[in-house]
C-alpha atoms as a PDB file:
ATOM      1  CA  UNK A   1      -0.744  11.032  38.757  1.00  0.00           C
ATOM      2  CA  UNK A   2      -4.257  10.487  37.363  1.00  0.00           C
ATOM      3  CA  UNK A   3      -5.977   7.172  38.656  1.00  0.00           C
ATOM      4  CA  UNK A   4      -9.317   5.432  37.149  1.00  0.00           C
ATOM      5  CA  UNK A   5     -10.899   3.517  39.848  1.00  0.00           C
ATOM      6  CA  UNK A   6     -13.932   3.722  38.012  1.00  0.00           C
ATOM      7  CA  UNK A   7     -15.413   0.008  36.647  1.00  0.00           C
ATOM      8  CA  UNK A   8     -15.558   1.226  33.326  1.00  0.00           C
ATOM      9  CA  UNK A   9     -16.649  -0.026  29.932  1.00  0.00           C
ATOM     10  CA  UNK A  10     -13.838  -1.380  27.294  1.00  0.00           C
ATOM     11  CA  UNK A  11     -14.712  -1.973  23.853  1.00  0.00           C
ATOM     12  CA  UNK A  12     -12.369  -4.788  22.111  1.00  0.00           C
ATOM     13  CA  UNK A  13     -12.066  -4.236  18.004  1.00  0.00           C
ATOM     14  CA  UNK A  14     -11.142  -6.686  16.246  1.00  0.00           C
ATOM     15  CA  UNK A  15     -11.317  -7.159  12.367  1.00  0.00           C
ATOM     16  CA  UNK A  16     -12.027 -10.858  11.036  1.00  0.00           C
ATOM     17  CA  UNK A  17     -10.922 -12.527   7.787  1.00  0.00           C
ATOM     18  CA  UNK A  18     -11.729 -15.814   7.686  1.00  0.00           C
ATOM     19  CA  UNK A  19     -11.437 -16.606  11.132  1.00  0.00           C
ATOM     20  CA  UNK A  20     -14.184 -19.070  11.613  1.00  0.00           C
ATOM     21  CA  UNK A  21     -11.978 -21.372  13.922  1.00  0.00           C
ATOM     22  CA  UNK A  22     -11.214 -18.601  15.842  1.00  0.00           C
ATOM     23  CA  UNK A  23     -13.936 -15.821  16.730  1.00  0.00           C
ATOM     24  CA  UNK A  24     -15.632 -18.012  19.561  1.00  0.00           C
ATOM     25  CA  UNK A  25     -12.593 -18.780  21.304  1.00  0.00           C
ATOM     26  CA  UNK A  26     -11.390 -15.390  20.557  1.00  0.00           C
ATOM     27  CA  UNK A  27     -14.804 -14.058  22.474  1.00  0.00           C
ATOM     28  CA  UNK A  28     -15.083 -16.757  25.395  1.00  0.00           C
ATOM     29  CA  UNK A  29     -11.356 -15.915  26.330  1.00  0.00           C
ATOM     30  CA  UNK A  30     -11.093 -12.106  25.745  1.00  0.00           C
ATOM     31  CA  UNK A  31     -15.287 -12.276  27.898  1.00  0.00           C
ATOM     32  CA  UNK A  32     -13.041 -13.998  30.399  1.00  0.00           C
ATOM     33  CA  UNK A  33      -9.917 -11.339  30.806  1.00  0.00           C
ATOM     34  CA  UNK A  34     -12.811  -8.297  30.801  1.00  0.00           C
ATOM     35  CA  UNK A  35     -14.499 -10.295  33.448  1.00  0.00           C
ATOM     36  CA  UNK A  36     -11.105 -10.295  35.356  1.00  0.00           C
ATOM     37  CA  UNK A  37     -10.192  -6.819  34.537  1.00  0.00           C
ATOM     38  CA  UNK A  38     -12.983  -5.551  36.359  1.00  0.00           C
ATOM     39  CA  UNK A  39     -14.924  -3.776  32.894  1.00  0.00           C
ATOM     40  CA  UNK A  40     -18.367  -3.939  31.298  1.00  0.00           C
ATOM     41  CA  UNK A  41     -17.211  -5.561  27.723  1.00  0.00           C
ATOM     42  CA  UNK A  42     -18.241  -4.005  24.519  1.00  0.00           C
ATOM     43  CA  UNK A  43     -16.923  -6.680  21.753  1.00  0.00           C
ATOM     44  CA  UNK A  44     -16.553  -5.423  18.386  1.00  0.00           C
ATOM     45  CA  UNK A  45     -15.994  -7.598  14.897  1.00  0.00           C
ATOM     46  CA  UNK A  46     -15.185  -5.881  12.432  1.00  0.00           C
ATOM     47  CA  UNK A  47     -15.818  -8.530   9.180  1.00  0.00           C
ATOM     48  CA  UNK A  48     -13.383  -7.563   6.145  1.00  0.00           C
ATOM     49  CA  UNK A  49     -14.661 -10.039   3.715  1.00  0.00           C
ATOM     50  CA  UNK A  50     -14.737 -13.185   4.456  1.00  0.00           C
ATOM     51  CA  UNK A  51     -16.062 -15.677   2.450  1.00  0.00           C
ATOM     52  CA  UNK A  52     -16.280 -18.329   5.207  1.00  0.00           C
ATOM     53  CA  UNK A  53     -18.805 -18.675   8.480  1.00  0.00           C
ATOM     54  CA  UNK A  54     -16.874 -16.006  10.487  1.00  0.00           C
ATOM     55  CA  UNK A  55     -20.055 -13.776   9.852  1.00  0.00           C
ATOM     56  CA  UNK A  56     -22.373 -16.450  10.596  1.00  0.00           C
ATOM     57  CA  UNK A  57     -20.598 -17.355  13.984  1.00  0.00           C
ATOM     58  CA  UNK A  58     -20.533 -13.594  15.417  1.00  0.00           C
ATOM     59  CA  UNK A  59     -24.076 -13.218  14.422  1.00  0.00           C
ATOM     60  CA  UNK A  60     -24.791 -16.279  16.762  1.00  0.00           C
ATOM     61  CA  UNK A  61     -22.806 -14.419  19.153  1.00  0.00           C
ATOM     62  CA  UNK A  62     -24.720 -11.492  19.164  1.00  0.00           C
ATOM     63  CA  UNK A  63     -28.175 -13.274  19.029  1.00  0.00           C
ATOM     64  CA  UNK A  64     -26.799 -14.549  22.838  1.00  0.00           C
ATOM     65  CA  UNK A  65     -24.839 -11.362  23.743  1.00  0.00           C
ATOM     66  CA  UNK A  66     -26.105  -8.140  23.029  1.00  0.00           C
ATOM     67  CA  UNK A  67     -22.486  -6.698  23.944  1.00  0.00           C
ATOM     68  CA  UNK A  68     -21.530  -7.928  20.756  1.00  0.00           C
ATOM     69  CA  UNK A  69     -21.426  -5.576  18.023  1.00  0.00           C
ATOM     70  CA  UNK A  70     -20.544  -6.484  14.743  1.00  0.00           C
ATOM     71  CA  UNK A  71     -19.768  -4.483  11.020  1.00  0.00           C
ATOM     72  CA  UNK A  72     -19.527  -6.155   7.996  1.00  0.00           C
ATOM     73  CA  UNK A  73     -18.034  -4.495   5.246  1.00  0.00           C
ATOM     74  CA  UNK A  74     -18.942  -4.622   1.630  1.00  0.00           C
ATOM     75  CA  UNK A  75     -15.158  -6.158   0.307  1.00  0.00           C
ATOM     76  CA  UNK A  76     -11.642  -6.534   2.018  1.00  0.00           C
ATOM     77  CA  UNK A  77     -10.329  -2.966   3.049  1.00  0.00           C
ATOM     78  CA  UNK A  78      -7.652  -4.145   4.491  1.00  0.00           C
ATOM     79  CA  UNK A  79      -6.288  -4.341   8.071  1.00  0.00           C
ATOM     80  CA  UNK A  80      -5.959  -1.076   8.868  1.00  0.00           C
ATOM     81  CA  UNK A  81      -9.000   0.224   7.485  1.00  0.00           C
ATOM     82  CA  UNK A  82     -11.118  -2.425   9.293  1.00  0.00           C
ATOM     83  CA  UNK A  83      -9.356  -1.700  12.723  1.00  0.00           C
ATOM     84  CA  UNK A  84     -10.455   2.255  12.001  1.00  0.00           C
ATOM     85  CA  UNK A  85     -14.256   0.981  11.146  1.00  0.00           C
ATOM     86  CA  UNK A  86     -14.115  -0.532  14.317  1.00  0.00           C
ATOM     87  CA  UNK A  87     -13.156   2.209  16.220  1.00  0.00           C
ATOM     88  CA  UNK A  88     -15.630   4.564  14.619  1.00  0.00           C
ATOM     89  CA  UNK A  89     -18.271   2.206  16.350  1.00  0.00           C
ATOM     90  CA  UNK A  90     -16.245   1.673  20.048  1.00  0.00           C
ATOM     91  CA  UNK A  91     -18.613   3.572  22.804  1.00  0.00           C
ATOM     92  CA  UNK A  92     -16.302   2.390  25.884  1.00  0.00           C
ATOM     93  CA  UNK A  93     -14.399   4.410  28.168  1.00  0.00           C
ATOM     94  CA  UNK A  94     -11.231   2.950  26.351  1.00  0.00           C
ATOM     95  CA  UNK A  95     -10.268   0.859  23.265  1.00  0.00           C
ATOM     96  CA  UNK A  96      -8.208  -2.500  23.015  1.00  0.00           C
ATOM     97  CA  UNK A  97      -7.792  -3.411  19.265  1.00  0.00           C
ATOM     98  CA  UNK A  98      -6.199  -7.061  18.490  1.00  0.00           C
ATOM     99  CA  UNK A  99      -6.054  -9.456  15.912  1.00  0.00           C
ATOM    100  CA  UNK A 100      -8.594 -12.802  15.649  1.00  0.00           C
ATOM    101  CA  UNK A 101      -6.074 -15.149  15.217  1.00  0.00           C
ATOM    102  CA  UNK A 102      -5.738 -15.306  19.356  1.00  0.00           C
ATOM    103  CA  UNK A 103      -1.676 -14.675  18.511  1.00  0.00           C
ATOM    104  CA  UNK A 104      -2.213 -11.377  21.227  1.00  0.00           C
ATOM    105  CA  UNK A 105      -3.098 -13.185  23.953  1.00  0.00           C
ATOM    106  CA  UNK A 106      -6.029 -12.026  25.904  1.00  0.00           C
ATOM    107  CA  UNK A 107      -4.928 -12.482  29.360  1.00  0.00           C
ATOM    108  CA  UNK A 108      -3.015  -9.512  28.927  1.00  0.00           C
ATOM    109  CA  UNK A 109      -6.116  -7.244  28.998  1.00  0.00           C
ATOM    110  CA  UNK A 110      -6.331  -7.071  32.605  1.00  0.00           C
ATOM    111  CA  UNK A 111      -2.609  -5.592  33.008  1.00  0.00           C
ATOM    112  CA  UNK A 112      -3.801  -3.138  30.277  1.00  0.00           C
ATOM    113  CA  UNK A 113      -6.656  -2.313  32.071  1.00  0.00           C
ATOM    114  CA  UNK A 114      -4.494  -1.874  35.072  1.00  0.00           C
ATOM    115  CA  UNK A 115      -1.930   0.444  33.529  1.00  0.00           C
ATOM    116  CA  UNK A 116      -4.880   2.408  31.518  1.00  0.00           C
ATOM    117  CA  UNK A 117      -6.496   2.706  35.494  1.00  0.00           C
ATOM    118  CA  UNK A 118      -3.374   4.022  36.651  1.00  0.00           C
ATOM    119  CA  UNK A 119      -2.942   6.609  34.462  1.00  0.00           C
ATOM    120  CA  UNK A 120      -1.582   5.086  30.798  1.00  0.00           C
ATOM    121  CA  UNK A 121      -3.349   6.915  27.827  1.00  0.00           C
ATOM    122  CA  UNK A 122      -1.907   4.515  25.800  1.00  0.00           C
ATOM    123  CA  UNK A 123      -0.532   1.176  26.477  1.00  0.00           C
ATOM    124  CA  UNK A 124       1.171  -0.561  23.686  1.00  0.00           C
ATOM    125  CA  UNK A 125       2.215  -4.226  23.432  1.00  0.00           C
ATOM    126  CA  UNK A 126       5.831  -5.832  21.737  1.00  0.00           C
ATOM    127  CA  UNK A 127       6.486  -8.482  21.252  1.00  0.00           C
ATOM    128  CA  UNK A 128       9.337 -10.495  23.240  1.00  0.00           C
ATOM    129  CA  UNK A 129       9.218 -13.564  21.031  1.00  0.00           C
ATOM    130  CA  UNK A 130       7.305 -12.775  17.790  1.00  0.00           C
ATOM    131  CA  UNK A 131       7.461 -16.466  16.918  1.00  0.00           C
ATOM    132  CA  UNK A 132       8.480 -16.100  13.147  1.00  0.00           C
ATOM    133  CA  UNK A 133      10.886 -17.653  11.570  1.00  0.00           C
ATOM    134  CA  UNK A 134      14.781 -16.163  10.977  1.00  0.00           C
ATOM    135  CA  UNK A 135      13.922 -14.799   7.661  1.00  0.00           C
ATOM    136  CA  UNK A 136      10.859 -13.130   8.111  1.00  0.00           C
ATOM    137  CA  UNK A 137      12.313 -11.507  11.510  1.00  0.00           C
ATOM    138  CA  UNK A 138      15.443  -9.903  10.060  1.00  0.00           C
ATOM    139  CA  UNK A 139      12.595  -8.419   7.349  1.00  0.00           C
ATOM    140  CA  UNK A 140      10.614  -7.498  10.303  1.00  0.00           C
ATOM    141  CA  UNK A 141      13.246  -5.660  12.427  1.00  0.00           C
ATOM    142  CA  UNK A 142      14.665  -3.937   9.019  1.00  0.00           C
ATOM    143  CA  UNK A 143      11.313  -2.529   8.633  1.00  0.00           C
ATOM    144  CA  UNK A 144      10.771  -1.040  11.473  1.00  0.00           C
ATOM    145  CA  UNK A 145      14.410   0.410  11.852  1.00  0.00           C
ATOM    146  CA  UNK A 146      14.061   2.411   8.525  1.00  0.00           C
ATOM    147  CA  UNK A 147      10.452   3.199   9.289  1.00  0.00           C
ATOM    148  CA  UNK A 148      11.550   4.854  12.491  1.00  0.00           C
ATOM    149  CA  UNK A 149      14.501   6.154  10.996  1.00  0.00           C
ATOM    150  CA  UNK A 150      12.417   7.844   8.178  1.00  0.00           C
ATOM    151  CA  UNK A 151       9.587   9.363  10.081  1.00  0.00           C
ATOM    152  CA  UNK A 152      11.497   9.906  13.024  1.00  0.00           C
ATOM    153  CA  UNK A 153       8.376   7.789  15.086  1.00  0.00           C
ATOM    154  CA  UNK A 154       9.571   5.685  17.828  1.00  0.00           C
ATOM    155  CA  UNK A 155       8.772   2.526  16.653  1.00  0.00           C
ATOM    156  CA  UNK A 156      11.042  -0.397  17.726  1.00  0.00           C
ATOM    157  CA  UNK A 157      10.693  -4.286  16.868  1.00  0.00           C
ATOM    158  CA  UNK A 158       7.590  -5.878  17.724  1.00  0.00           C
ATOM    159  CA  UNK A 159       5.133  -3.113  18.122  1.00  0.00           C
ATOM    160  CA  UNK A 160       1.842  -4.161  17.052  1.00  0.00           C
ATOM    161  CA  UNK A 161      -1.628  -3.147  16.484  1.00  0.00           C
ATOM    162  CA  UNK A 162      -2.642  -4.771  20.517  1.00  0.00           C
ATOM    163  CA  UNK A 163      -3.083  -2.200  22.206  1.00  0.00           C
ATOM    164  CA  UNK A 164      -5.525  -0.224  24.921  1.00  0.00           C
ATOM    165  CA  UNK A 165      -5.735   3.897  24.199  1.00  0.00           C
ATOM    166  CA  UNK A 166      -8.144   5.612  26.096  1.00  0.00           C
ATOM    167  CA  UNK A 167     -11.180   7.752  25.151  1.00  0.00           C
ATOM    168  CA  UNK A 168      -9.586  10.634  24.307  1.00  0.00           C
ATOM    169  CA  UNK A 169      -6.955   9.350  22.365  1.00  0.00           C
ATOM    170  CA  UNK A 170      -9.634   7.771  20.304  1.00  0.00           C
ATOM    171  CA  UNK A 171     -11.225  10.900  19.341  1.00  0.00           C
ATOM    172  CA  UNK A 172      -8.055  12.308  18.302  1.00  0.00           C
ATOM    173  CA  UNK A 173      -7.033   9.376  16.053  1.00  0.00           C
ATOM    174  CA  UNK A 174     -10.964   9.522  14.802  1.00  0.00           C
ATOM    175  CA  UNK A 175     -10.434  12.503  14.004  1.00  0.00           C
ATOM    176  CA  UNK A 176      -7.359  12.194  11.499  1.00  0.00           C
ATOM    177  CA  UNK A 177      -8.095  12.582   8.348  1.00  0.00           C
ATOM    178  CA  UNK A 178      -5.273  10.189   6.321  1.00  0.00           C
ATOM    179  CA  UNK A 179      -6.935   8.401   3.677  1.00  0.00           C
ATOM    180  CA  UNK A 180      -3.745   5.691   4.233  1.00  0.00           C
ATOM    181  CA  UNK A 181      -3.806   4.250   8.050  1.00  0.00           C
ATOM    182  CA  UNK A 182      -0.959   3.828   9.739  1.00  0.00           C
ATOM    183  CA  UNK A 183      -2.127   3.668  12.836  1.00  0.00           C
ATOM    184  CA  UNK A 184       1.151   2.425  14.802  1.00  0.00           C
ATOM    185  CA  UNK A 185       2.702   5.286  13.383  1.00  0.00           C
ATOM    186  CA  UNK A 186      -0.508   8.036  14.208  1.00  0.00           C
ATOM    187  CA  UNK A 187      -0.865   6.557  17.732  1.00  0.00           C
ATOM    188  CA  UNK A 188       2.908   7.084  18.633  1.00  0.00           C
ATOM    189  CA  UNK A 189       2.687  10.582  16.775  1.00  0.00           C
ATOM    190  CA  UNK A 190      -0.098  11.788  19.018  1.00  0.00           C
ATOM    191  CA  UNK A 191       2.277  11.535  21.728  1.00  0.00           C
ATOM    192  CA  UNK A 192       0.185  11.652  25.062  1.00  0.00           C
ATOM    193  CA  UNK A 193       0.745   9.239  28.558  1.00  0.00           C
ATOM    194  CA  UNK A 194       2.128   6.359  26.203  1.00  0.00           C
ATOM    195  CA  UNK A 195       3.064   3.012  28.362  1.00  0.00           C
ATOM    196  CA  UNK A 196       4.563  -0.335  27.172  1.00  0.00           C
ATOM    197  CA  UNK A 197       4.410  -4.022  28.141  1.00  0.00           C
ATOM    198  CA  UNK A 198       6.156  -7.353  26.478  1.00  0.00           C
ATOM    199  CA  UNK A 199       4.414 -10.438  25.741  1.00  0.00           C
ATOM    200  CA  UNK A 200       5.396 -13.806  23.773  1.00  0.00           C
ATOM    201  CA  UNK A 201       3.273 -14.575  20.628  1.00  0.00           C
ATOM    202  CA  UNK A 202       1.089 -17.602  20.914  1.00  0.00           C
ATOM    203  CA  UNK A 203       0.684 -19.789  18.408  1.00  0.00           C
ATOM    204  CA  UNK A 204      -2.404 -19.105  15.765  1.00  0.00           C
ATOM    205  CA  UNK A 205      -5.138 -21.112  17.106  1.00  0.00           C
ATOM    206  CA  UNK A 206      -6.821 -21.555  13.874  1.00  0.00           C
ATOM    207  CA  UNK A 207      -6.282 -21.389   9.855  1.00  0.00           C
ATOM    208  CA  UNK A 208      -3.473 -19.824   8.366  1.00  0.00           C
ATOM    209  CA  UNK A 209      -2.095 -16.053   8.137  1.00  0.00           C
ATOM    210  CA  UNK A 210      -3.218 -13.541   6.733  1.00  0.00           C
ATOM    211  CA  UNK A 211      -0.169 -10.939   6.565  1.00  0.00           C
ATOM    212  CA  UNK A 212       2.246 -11.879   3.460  1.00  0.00           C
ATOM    213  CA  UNK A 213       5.393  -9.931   2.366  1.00  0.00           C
ATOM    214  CA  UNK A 214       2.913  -8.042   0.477  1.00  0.00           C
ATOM    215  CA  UNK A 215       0.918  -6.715   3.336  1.00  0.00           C
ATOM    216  CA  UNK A 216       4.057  -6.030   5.393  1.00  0.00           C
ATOM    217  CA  UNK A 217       5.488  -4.011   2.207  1.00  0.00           C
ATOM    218  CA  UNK A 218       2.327  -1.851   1.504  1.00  0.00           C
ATOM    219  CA  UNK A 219       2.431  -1.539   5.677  1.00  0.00           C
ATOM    220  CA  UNK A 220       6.172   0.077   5.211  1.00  0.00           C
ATOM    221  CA  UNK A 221       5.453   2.589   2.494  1.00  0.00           C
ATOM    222  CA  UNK A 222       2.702   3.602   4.615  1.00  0.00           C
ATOM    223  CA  UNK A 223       4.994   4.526   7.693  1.00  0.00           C
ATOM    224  CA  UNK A 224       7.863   6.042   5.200  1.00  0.00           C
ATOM    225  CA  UNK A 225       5.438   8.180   3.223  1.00  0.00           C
ATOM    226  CA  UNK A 226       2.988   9.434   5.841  1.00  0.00           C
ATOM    227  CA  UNK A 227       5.163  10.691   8.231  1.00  0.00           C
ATOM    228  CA  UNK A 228       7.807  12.469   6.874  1.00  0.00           C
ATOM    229  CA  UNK A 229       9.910  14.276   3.322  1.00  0.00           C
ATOM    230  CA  UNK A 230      12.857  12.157   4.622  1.00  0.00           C
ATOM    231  CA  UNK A 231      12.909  10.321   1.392  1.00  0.00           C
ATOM    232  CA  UNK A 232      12.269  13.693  -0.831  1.00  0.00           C
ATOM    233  CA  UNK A 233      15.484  14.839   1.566  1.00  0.00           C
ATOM    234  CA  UNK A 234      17.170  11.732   0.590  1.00  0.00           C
ATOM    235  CA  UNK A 235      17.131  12.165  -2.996  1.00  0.00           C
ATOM    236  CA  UNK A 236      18.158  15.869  -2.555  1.00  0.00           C
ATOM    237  CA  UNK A 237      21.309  15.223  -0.594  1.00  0.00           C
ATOM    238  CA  UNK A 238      22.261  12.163  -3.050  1.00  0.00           C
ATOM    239  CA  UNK A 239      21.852  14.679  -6.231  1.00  0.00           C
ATOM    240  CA  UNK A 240      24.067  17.055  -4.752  1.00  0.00           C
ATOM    241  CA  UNK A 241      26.573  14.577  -4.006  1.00  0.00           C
ATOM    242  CA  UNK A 242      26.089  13.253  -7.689  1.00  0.00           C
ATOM    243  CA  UNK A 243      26.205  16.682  -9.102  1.00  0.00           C
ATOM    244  CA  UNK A 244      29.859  17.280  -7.021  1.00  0.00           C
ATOM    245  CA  UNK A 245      31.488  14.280  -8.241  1.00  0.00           C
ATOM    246  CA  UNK A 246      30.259  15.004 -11.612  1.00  0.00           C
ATOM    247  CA  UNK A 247      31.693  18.366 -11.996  1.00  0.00           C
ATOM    248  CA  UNK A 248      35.042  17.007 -10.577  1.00  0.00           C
ATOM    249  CA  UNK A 249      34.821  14.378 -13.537  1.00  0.00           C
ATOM    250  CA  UNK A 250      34.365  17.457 -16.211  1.00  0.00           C
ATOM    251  CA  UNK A 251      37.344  19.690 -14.446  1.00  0.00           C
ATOM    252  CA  UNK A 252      39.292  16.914 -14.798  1.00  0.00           C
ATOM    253  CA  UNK A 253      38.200  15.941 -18.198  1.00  0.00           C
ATOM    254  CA  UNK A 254      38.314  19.419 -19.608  1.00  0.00           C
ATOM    255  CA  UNK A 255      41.711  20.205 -17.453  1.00  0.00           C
ATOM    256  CA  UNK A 256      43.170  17.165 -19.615  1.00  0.00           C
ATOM    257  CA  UNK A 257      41.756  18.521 -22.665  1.00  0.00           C
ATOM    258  CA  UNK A 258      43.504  22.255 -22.173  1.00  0.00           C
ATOM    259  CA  UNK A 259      46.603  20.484 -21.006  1.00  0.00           C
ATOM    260  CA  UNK A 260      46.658  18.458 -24.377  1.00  0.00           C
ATOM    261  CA  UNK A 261      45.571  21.148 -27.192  1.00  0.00           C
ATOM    262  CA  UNK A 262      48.160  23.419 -25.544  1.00  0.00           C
ATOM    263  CA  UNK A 263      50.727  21.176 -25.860  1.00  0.00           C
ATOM    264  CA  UNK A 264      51.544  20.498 -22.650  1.00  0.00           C
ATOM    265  CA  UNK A 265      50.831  17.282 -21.859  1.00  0.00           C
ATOM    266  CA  UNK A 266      50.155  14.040 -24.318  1.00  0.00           C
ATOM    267  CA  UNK A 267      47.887  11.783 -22.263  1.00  0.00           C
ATOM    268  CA  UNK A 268      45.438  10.216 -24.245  1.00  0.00           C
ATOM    269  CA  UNK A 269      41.892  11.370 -24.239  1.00  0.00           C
ATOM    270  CA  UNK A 270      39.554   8.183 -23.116  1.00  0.00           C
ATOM    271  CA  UNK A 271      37.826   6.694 -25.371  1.00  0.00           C
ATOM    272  CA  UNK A 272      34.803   7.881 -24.321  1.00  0.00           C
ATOM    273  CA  UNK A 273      32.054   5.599 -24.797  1.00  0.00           C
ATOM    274  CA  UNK A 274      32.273   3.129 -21.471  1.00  0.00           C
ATOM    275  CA  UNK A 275      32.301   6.280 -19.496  1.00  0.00           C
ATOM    276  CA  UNK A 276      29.551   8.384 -21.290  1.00  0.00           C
ATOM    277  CA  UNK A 277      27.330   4.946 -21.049  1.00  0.00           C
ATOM    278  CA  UNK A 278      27.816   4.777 -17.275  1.00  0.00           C
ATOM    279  CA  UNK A 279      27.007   7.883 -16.301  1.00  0.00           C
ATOM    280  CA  UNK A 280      23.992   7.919 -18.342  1.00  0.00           C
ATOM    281  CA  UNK A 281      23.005   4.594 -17.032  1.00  0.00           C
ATOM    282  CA  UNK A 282      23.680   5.500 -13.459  1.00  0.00           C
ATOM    283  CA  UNK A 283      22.153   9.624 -13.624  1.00  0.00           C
ATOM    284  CA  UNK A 284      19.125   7.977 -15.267  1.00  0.00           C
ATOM    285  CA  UNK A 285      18.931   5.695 -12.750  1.00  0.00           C
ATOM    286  CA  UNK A 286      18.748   8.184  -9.575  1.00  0.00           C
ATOM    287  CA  UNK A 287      16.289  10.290 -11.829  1.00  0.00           C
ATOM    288  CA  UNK A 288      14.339   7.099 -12.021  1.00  0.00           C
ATOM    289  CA  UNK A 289      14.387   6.890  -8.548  1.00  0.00           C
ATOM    290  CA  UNK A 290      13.260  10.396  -7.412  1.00  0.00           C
ATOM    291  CA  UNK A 291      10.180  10.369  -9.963  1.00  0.00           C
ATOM    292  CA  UNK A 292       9.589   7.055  -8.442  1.00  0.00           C
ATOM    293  CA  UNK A 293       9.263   8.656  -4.909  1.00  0.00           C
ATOM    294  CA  UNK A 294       8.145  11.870  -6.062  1.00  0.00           C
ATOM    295  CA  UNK A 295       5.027   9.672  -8.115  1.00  0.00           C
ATOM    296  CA  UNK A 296       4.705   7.576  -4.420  1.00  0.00           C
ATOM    297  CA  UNK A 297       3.841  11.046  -2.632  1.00  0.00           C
ATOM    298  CA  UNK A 298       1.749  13.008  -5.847  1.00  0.00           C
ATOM    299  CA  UNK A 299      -0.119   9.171  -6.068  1.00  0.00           C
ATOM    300  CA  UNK A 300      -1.208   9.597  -2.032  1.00  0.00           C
ATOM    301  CA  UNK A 301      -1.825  13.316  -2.693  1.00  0.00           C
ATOM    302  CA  UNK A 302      -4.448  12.442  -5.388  1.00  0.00           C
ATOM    303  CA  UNK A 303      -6.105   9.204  -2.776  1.00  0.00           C
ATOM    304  CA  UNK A 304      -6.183  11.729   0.017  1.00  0.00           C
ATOM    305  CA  UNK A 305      -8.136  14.451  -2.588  1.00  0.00           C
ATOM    306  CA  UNK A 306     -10.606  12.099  -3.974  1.00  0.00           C
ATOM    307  CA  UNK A 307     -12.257  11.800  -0.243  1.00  0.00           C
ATOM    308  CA  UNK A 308     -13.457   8.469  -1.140  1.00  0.00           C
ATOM    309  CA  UNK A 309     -14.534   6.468   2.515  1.00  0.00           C
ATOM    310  CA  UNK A 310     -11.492   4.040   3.578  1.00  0.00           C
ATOM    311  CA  UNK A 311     -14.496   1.597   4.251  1.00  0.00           C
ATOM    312  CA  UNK A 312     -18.238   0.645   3.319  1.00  0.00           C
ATOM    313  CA  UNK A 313     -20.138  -1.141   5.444  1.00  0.00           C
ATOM    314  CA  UNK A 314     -22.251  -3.808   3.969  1.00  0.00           C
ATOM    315  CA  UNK A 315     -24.996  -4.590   7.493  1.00  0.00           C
ATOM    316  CA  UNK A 316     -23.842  -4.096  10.800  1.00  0.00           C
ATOM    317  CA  UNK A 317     -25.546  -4.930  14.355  1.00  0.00           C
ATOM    318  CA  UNK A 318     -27.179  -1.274  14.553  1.00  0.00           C
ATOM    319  CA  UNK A 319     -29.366  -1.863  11.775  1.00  0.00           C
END
């Protein structure tokens, strides 16, 4: 088993959005775990347009730390895209990304450290007690089921975006070229020494969140439709199944028909129209449905061929 008994230098990314409250505690705490783990701290912000004193703050920070590095990007990209601008910055011998809000607790970074040390190419955080309420857990867990179920990833409740992955890892995932970021999904693709550890959710220090229904929807489609034709498979398998129950319906229909004109038989034909107007209604429907998914894929198709950069930095600490 590979060991790193090396000191090491860990870079921490983690994107801001109007965490003024938070970024200094954020700092003095994760400063604290590095200083515990044993590593040289490179500290990363990642600013996705905020409109508050976030930037301000980490600029202080860096006036008094010069391990502080900082990008600040022209408009809100979006929290995947501002974890990947961070990494494209992160010069340590391994990566931790986590969120501002101090909800992944930093004194987990010396276990990580400790795992990464003793081998781990990856270690990857869930969440015992996400701290959400009943709704917005069932939501949560359905998500991830069908994403896994989808892509075939490995992806079980909880999994989040805190996580260490070492150097190499990071040049793999750097050099992906998906214009949508998943990167849950990419990291547990990659495959390599992956490792896991539990940990409750604290309480957001500061302000309010950030993630909505809406993020966690656009954050589905992105696991379902990079990572698999499951749903193009779908759709397939429920035509078929359509088209066999339909041609039952004719036989019978036009066995009914023979039966009658030759005399045979005197059942009444149907009258027609409730039947004709439901099988319309429900054949348009699952054609509706497969140019919906079919659009979903031909729609990423044309993001990923315009090339256009997931991010734009505004200033950063390099310049």
């Amino acid at each position: 088993m590979m060991t790193r008994s090396v000191r090491g230098k860990i870079s921490v990314v983690t994107p801001v959005l109007n965490e003024e409250g938070n970024v200094e505690v954020l700092y003095n705490e994760v400063k604290k775990s590095c200083g515990s783990a044993g590593v040289d701290l490179e500290m990363i912000f990642v600013d996705d347009g905020s409109t508050d004193r976030s930037l301000e703050i980490i600029k202080r920070l860096r006036s008094d730390d010069p391990g502080v590095q900082f990008i600040s990007l022209s408009r809100n990209f979006g929290h995947q895209n501002a974890f990947f601008a961070g990494l494209t910055r992160a010069t340590g011998d391994a990566v931790i990304t986590m969120d501002a809000d101090l909800q992944h607790p930093p004194y987990l970074i010396p276990k990580m450290v400790d795992m990464w040390r003793s081998g781990a190419e990856v270690v990857y955080t869930t969440k015992s007690d996400a701290n959400i309420d009943q709704v917005k857990s069932v939501i949560v867990r359905f998500a991830y089921w069908f994403i896994s179920r989808v892509s075939g990833l490995k992806l079980g409740f909880g999994q989040s975006d805190y996580r260490l992955i070492d150097r190499k890892v990071l040049k793999v995932i750097l050099d992906m070229p998906e214009y949508h970021k998943f990167l849950r999904g990419q990291i547990s693709w990659i495959g390599f020494r992956q490792e896991g550890v539990s940990y409750n959710v604290e309480k957001r220090h500061s302000g309010v969140p950030k993630y909505s229904y809406k993020s966690l929807y656009s954050l589905a489609l992105d696991g379902i439709f990079s990572f698999g034709r499951y749903p193009l498979h779908l759709v397939m398998v429920f035509s078929v199944i359509v088209l066999g129950f339909s041609s039952l319906y004719i036989f019978a229909i036009l066995s009914i028909w023979l039966l009658k004109i030759s005399g045979i038989v005197h059942i009444p034909m149907p009258p027609g129209w409730t039947t004709l107007s439901m099988g319309m209604f429900f054949l348009g429907s699952i054609q509706l449905i497969a140019i919906g998914i079919l659009s979903e894929y031909v729609g990423r198709v044309f993001d990923q061929a315009k090339g256009r950069p997931v991010f734009i930095v505004r200033e950063s600490s390099e310049e």
